[in-house]
C-alpha atoms as a PDB file:
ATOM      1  CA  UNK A   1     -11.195 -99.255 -16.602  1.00  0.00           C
ATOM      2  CA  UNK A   2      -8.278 -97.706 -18.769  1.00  0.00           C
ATOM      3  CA  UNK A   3      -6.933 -96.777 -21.924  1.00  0.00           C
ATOM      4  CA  UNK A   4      -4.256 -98.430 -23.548  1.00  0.00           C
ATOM      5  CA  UNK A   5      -1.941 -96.559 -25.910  1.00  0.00           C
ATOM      6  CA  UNK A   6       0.557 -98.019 -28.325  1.00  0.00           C
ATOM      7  CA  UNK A   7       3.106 -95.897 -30.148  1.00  0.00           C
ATOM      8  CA  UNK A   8       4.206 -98.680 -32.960  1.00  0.00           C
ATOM      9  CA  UNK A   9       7.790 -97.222 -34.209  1.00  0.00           C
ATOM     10  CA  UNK A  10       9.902 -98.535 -37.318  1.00  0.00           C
ATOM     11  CA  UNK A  11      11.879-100.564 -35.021  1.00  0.00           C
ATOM     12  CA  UNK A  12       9.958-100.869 -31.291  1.00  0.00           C
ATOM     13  CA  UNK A  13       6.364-100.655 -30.013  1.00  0.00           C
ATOM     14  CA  UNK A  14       6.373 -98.706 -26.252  1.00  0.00           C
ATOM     15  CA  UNK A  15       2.600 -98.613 -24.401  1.00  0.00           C
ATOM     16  CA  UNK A  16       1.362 -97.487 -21.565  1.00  0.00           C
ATOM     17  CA  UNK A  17      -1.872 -97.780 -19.639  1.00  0.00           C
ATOM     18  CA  UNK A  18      -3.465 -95.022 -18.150  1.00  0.00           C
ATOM     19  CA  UNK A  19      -7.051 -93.402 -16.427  1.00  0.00           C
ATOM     20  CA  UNK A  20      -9.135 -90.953 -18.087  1.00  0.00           C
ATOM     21  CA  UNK A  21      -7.809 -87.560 -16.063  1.00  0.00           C
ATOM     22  CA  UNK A  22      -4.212 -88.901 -15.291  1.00  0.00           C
ATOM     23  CA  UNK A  23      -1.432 -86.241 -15.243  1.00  0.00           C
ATOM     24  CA  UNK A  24       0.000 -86.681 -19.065  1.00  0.00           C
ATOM     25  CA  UNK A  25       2.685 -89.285 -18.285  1.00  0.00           C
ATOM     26  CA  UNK A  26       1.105 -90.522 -15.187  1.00  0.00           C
ATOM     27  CA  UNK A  27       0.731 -94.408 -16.162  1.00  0.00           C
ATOM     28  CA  UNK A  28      -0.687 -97.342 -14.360  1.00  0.00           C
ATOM     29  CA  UNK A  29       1.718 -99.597 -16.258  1.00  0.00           C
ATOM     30  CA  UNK A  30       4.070 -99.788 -19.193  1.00  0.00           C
ATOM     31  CA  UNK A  31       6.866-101.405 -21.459  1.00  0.00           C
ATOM     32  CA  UNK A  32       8.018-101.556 -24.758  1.00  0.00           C
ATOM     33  CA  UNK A  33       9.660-104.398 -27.422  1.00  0.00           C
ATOM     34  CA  UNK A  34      10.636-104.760 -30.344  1.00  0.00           C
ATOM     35  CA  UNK A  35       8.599-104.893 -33.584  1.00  0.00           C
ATOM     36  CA  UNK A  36       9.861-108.687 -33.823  1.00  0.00           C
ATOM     37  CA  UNK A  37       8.497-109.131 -30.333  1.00  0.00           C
ATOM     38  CA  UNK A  38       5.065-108.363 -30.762  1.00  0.00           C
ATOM     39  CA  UNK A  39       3.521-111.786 -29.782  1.00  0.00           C
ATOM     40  CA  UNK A  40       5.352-111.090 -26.441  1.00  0.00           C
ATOM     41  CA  UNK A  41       3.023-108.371 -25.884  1.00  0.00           C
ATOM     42  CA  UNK A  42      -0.186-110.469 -25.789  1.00  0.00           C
ATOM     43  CA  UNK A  43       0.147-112.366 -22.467  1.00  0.00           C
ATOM     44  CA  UNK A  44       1.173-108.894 -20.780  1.00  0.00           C
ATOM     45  CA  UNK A  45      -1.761-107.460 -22.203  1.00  0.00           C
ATOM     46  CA  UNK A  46      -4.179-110.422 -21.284  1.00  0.00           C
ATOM     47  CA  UNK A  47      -3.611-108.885 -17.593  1.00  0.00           C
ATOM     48  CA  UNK A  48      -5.048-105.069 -18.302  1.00  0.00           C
ATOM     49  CA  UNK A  49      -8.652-104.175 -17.999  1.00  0.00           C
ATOM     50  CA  UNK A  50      -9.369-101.713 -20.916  1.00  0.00           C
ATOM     51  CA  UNK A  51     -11.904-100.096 -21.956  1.00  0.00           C
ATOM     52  CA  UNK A  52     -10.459 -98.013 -25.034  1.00  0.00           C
ATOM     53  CA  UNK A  53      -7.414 -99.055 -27.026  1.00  0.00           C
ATOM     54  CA  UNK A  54      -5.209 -95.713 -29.167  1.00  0.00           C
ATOM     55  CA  UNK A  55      -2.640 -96.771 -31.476  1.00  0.00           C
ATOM     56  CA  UNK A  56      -0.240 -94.740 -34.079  1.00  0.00           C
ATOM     57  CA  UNK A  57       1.520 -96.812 -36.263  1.00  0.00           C
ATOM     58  CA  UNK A  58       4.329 -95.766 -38.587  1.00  0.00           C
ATOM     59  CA  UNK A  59       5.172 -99.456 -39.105  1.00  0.00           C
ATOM     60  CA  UNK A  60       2.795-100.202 -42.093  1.00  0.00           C
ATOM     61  CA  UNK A  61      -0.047-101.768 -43.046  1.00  0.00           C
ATOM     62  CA  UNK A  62       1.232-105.738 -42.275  1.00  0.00           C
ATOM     63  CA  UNK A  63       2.293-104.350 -38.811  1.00  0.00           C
ATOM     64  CA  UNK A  64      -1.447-102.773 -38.323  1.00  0.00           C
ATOM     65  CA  UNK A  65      -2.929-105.647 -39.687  1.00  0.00           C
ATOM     66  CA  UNK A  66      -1.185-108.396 -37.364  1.00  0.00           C
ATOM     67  CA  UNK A  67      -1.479-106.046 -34.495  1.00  0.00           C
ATOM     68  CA  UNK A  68      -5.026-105.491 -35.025  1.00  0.00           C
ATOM     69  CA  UNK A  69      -5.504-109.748 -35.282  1.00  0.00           C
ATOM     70  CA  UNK A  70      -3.728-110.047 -31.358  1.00  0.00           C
ATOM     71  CA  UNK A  71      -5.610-107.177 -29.755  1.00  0.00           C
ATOM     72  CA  UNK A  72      -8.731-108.797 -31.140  1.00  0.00           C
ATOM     73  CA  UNK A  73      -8.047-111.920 -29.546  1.00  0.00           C
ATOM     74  CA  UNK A  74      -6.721-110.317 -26.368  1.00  0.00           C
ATOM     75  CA  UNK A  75      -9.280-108.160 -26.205  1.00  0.00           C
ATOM     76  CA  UNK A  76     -12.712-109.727 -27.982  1.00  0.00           C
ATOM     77  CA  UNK A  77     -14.502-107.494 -30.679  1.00  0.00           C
ATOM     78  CA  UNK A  78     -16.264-105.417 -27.547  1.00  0.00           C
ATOM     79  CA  UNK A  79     -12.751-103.228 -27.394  1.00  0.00           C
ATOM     80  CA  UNK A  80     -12.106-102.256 -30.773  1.00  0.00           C
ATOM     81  CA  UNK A  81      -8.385 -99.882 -31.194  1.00  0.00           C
ATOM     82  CA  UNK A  82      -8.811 -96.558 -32.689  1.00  0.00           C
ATOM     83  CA  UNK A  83      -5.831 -96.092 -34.813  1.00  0.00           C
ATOM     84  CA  UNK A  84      -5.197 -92.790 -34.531  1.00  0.00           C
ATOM     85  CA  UNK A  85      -4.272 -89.815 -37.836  1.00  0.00           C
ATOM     86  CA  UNK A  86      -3.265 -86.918 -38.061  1.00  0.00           C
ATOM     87  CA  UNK A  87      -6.569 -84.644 -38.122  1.00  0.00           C
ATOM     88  CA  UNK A  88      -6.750 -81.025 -39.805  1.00  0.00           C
ATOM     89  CA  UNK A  89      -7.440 -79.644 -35.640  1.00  0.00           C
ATOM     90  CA  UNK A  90      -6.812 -81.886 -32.320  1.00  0.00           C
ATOM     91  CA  UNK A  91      -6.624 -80.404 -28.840  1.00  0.00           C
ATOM     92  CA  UNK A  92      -6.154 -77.325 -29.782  1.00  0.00           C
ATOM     93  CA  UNK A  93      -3.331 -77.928 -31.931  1.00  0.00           C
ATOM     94  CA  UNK A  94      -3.566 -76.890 -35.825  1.00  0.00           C
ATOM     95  CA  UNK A  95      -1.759 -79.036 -38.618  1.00  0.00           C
ATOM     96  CA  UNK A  96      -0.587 -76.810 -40.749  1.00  0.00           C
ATOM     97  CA  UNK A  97       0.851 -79.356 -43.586  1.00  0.00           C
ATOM     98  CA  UNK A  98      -0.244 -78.613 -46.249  1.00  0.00           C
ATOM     99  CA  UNK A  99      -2.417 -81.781 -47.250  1.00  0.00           C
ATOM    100  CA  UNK A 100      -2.898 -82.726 -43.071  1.00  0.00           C
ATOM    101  CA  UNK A 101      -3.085 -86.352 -43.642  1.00  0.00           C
ATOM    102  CA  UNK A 102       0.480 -86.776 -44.860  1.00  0.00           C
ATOM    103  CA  UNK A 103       1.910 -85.947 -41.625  1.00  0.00           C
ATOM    104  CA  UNK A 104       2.975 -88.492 -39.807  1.00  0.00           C
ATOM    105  CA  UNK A 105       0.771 -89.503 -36.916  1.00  0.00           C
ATOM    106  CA  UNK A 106       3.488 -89.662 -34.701  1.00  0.00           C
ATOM    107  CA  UNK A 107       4.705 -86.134 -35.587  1.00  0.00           C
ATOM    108  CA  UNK A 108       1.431 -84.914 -34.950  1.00  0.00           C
ATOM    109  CA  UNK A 109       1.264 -86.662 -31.513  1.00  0.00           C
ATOM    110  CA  UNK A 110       4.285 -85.859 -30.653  1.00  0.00           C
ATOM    111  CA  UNK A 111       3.673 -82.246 -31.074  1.00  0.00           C
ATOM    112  CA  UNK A 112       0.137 -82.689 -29.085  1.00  0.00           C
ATOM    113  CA  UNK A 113       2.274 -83.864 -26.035  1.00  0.00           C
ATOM    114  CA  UNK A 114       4.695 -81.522 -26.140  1.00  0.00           C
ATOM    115  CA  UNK A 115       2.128 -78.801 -26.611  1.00  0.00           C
ATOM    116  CA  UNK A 116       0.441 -80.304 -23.659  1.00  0.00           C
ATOM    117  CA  UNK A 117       3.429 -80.338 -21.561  1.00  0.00           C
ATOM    118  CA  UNK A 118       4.103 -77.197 -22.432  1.00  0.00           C
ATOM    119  CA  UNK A 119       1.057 -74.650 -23.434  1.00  0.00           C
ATOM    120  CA  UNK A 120       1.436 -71.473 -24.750  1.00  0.00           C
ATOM    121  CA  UNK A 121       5.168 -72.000 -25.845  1.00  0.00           C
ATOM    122  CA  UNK A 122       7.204 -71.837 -28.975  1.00  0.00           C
ATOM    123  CA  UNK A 123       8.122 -75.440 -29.358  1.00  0.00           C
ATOM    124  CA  UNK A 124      10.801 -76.960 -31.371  1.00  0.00           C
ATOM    125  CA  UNK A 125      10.086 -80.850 -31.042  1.00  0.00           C
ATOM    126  CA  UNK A 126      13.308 -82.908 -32.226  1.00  0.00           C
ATOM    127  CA  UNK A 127      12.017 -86.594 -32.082  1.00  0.00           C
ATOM    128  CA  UNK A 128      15.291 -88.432 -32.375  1.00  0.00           C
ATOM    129  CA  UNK A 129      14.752 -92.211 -33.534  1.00  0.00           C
ATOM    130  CA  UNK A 130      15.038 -94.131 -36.641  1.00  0.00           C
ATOM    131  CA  UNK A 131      14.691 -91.248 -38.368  1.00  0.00           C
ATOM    132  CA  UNK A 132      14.985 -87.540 -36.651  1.00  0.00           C
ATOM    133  CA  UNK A 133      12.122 -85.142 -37.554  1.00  0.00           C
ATOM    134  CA  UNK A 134      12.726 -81.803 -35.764  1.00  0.00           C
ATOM    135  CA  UNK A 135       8.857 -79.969 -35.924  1.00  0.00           C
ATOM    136  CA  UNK A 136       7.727 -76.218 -34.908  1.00  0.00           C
ATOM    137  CA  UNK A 137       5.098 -75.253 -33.146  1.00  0.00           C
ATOM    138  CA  UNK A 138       3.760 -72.206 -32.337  1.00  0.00           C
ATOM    139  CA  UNK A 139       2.653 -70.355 -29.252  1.00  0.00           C
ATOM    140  CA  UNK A 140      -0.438 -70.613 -30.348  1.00  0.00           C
ATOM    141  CA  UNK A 141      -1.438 -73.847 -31.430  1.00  0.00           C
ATOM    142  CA  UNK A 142      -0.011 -74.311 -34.665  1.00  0.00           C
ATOM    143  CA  UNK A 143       2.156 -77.237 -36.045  1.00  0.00           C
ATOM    144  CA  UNK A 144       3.888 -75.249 -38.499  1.00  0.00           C
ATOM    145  CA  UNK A 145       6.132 -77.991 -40.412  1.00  0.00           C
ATOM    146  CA  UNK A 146       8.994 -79.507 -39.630  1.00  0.00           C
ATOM    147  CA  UNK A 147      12.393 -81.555 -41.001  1.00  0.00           C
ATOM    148  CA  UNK A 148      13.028 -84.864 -41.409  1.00  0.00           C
ATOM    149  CA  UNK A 149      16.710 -86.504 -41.749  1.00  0.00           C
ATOM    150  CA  UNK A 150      18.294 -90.024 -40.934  1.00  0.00           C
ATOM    151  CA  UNK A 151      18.494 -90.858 -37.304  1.00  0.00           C
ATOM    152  CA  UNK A 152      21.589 -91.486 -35.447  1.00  0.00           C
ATOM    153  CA  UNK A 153      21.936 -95.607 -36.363  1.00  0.00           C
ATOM    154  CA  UNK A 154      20.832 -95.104 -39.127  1.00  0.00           C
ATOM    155  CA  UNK A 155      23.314 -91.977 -40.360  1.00  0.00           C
ATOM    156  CA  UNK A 156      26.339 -94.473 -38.990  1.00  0.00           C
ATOM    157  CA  UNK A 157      24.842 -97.704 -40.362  1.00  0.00           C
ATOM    158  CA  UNK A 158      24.494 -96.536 -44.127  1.00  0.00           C
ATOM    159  CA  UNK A 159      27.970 -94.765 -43.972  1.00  0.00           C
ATOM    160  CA  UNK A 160      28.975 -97.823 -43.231  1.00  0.00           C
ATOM    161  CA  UNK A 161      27.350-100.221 -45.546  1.00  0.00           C
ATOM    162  CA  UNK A 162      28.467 -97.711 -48.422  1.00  0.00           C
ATOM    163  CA  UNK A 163      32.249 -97.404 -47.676  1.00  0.00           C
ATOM    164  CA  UNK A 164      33.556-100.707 -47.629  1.00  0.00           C
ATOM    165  CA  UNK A 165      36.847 -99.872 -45.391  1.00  0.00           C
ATOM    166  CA  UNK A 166      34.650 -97.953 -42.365  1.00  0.00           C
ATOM    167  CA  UNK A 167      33.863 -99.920 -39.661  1.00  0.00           C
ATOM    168  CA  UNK A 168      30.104-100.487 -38.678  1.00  0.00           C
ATOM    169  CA  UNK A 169      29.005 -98.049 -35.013  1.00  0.00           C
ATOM    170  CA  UNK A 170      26.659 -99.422 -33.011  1.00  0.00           C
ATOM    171  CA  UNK A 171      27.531-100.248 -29.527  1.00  0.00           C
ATOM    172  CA  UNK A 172      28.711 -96.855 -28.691  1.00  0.00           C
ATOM    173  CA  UNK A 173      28.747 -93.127 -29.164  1.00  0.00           C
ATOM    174  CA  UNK A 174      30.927 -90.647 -27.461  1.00  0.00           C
ATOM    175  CA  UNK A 175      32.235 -88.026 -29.056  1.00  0.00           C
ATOM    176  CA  UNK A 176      36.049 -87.773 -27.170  1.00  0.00           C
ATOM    177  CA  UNK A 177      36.624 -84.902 -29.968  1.00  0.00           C
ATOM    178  CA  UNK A 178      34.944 -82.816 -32.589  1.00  0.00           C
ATOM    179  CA  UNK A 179      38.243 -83.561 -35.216  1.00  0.00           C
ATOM    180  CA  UNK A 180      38.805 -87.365 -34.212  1.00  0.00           C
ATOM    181  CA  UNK A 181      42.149 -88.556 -34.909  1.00  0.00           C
ATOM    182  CA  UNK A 182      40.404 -92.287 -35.334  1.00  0.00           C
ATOM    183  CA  UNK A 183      37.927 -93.246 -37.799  1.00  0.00           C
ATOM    184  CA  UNK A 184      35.498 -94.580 -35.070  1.00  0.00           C
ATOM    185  CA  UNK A 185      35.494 -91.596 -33.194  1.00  0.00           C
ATOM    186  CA  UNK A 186      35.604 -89.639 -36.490  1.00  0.00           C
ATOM    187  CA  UNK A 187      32.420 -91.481 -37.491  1.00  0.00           C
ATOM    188  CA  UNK A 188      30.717 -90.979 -34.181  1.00  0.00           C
ATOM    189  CA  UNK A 189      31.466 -87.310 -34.363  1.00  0.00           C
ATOM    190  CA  UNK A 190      30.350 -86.379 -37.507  1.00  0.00           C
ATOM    191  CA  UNK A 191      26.850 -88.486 -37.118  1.00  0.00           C
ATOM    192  CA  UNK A 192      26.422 -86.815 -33.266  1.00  0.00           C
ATOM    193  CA  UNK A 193      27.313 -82.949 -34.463  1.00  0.00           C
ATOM    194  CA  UNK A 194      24.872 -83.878 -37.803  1.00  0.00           C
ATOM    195  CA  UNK A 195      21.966 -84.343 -35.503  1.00  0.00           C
ATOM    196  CA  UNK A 196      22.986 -81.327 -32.852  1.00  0.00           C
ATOM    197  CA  UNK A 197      23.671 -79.167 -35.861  1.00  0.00           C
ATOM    198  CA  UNK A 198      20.325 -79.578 -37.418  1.00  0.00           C
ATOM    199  CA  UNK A 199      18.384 -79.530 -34.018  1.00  0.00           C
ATOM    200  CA  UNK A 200      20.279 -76.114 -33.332  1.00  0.00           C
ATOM    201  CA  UNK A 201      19.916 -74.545 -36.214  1.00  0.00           C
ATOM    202  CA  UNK A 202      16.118 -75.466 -36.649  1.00  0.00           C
ATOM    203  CA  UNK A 203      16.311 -73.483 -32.869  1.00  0.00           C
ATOM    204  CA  UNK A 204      18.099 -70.744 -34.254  1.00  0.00           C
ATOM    205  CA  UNK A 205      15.539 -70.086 -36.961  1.00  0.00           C
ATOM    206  CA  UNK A 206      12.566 -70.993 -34.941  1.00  0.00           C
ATOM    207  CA  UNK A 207      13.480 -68.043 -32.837  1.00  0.00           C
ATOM    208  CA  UNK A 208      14.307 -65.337 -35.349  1.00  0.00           C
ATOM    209  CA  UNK A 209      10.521 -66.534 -36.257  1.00  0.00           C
ATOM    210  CA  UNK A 210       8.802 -66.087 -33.176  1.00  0.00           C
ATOM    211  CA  UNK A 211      11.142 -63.305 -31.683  1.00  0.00           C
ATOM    212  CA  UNK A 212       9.414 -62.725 -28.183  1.00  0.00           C
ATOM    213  CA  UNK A 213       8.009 -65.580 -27.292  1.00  0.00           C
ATOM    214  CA  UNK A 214       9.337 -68.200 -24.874  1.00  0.00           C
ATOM    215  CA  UNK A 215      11.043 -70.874 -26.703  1.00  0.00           C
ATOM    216  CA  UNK A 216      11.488 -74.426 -25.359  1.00  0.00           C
ATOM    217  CA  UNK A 217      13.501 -77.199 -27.651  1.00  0.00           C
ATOM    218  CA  UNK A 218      12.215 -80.742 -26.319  1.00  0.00           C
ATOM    219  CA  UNK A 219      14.202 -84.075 -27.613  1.00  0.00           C
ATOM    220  CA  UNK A 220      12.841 -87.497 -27.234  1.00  0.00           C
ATOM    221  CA  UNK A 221      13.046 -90.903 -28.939  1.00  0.00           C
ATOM    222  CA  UNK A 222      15.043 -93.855 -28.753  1.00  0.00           C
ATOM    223  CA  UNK A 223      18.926 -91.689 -29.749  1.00  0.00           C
ATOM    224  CA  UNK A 224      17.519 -88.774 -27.449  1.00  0.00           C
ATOM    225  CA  UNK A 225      20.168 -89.394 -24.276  1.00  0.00           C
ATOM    226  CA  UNK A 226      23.258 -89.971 -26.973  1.00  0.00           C
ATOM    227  CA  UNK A 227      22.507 -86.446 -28.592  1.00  0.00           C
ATOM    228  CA  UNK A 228      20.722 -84.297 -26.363  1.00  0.00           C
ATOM    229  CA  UNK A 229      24.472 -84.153 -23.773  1.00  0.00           C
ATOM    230  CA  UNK A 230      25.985 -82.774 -26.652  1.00  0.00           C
ATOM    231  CA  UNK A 231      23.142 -79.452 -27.422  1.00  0.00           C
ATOM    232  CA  UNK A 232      24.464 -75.688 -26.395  1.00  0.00           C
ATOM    233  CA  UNK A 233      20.847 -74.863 -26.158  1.00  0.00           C
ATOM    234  CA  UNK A 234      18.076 -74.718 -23.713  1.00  0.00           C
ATOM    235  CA  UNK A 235      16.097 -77.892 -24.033  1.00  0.00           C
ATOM    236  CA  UNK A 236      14.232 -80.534 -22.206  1.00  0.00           C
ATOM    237  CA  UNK A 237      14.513 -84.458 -22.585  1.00  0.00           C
ATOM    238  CA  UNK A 238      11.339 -85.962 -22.040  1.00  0.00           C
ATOM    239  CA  UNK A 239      10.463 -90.187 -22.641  1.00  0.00           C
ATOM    240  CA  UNK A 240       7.636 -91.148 -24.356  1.00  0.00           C
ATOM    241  CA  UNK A 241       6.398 -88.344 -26.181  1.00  0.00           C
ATOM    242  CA  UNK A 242       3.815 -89.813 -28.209  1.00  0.00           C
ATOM    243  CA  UNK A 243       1.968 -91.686 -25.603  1.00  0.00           C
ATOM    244  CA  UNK A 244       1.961 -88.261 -23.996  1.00  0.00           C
ATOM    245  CA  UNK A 245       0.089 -87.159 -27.288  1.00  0.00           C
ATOM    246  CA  UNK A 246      -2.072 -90.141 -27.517  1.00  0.00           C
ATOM    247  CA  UNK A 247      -3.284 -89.952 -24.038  1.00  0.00           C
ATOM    248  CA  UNK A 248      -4.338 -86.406 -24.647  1.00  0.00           C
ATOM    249  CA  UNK A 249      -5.818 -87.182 -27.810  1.00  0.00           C
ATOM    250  CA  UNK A 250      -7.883 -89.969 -26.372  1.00  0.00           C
ATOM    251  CA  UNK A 251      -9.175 -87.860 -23.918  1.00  0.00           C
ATOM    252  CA  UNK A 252     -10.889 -85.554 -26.486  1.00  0.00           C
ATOM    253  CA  UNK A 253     -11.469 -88.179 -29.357  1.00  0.00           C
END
């Protein structure tokens, strides 16, 4: 038997199924869809044997609720989902927010699989999606706090809604030159070098912090390959953070 984990995003729900002592990432099976294709999920999940179900949801409570309704009748009331928070101590990672249940749960996971992809490190974690959060932590086990700004889409999308003569990006993004000479490519550029700018200077910081340690950016999310070709610094791309953190926090919860 397995665990299923579902990382429910603003926009898409990604899950994977994997065995108690798998290498994190190491998955029997998974897929993703969008939030509007939820019902699509069922008959692919009618086909898993599970024994534990570990979901973070950022999508709100409807989402939860109508999520929770399907895996119940995919799954009977003998498999109930855990839907995972973010805890004061997990793993042996820290939250250090302030109040610990206000940060997101998939901040928090996504720190827990960096941190278990990476131990002992100084981590910067830029999770590029809807939104981009870009989170610290610490060689030793802390998630120190982090930033949150619009994602790529979304910096392009509400430029565009709010000036009525720039055209709307969203089938591509290439930056042909840091000063465009188009308003496309002018658009493109200034939403690609607002999301490398923050993710470098949150690097640049991190690392006056923690001056001697070994420091390791890591970008994921949806926008991750449009804005991690465009970084000057060290970093590592890696897909599906948060089930990474899920399936390490399901082996300990």
């Amino acid at each position: 038997m397995a665990m299923l984990l579902i990382d429910v995003g603003n926009t898409r729900i990604k899950w994977a199924l994997a065995t108690a002592g798998a290498a994190p990432g190491g998955w029997l099976e998974s897929g993703s869809a969008a939030l509007s294709e939820l019902s699509m999920l069922s008959e692919r999940w009618r086909k898993l044997a599970v024994a534990q179900i570990l979901v973070s949801n950022v999508a709100g409570e409807h989402m939860q609720e109508r999520l929770q309704t399907m895996l119940e009748v995919v799954f009977g009331a003998a498999v109930r989902p855990g839907w995972f928070a973010s805890p004061p101590q997990l793993a042996g990672l820290r939250n250090g927010y302030r109040e610990p249940a206000q940060l997101g749960c998939d901040r928090f996971a996504a720190a827990l699989g960096a941190q278990q992809l990476f131990p002992r490190e100084t981590l910067l974690v830029a999770t590029c999606g809807t939104a981009t959060t870009i989170d610290a932590v610490t060689a030793e086990g802390v998630f120190s706090g982090g930033m949150i700004l619009p994602g790529l889409g979304l910096m392009a999308t509400s430029l565009a809604r709010s000036t009525a003569k720039l055209p709307h990006i969203t089938d591509h993004v290439q930056v042909d030159a840091l000063f465009a000479d188009n308003t496309d490519g002018a658009i493109i550029s200034g939403c690609i070098n607002a999301q490398v700018g923050a993710i470098e200077r949150g690097f640049a910081l991190l690392g006056q912090q923690a001056a001697g340690t070994a420091l390791r950016c890591i970008v994921a999310g949806g926008s991750a390959a449009l804005i991690a070709p465009y970084l000057s610094i060290r970093h590592e791309t890696v897909d599906n953070l948060v089930l990474i953190g899920l399936q390490t926090a399901a082996a300990t919860i």
